[in-house]
Protein backbone atom coordinates (compact mmCIF):
# COMPACT_ATOMS: atom_id res chain seq x y z
CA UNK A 1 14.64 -28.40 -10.15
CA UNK A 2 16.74 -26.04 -8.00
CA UNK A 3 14.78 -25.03 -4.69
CA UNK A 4 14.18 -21.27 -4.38
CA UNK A 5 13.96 -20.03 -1.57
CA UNK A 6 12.11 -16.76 -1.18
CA UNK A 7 13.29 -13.46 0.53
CA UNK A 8 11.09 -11.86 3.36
CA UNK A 9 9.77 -9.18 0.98
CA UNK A 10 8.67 -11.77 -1.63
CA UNK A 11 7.16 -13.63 0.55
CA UNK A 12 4.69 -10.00 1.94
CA UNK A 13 4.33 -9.72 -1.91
CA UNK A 14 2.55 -12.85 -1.98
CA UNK A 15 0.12 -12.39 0.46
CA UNK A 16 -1.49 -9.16 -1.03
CA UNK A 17 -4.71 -9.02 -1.69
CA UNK A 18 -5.48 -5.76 -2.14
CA UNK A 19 -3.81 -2.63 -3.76
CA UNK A 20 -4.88 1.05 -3.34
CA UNK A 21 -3.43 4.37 -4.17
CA UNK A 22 -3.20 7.69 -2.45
CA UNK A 23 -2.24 11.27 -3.17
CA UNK A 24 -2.57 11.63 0.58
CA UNK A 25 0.20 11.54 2.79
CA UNK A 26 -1.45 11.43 5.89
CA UNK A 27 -3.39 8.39 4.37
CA UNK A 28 -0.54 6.46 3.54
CA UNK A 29 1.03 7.04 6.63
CA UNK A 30 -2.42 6.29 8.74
CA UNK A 31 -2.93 2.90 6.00
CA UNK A 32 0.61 2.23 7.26
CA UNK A 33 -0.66 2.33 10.66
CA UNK A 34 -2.95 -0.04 9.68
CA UNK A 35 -0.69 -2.88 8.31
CA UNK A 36 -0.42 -1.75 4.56
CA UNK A 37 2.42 -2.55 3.33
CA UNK A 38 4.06 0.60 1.07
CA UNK A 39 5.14 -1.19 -2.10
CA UNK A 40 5.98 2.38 -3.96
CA UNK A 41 6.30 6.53 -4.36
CA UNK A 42 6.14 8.17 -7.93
CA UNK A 43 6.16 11.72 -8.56
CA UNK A 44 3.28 12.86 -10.59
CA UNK A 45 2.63 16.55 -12.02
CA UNK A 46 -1.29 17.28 -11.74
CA UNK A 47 -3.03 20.54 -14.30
CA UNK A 48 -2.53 22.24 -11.13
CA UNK A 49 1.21 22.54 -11.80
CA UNK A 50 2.09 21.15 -7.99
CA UNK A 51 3.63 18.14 -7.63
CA UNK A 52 2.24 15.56 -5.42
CA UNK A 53 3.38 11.86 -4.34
CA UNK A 54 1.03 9.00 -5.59
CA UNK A 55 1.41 6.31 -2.63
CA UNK A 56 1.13 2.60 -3.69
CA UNK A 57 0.04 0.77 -0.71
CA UNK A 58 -0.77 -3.17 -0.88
CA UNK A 59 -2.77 -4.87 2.00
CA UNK A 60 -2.25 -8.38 2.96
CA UNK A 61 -4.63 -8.96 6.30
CA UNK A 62 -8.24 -9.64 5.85
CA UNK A 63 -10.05 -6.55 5.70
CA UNK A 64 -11.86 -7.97 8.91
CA UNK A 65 -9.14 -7.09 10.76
CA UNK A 66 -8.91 -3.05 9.54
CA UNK A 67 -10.28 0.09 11.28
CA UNK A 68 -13.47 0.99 10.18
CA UNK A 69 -11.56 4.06 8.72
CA UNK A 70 -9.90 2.04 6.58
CA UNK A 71 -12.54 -0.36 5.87
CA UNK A 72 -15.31 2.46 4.42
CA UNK A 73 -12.22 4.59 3.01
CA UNK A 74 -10.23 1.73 1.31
């Protein structure tokens, strides 16, 4: 078999163990703060006709080492 070798990215990929969401902007940039790691941004259209960003934010520290913002929040 060929050895693969994995890129930097792939390799953050691997090591999350925990995925959360947010609408909240100032969340994901405080979970960002915090070590998240932003895998994505989609546009969503709520019943309230605005649109909003859903944040896709993956964690790969143990949650040991969060805020306790983060740790009651997330």
């Amino acid at each position: 078999m060929d050895n693969v070798e994995i890129t930097k990215s792939q390799e953050i990929l691997l090591k999350v163990t925990k995925i959360v969401e947010t609408e909240c902007p100032q969340d994901a940039c405080a979970l960002l703060e915090e070590g998240f790691v932003l895998l994505g941004i989609s546009s969503s259209i709520f019943e309230d006709s605005e649109n909003r960003f859903v944040y896709a934010l993956g964690f790969p520290k143990p949650t040991v080492e969060l805020s306790d913002w983060a740790r009651t929040n997330f």
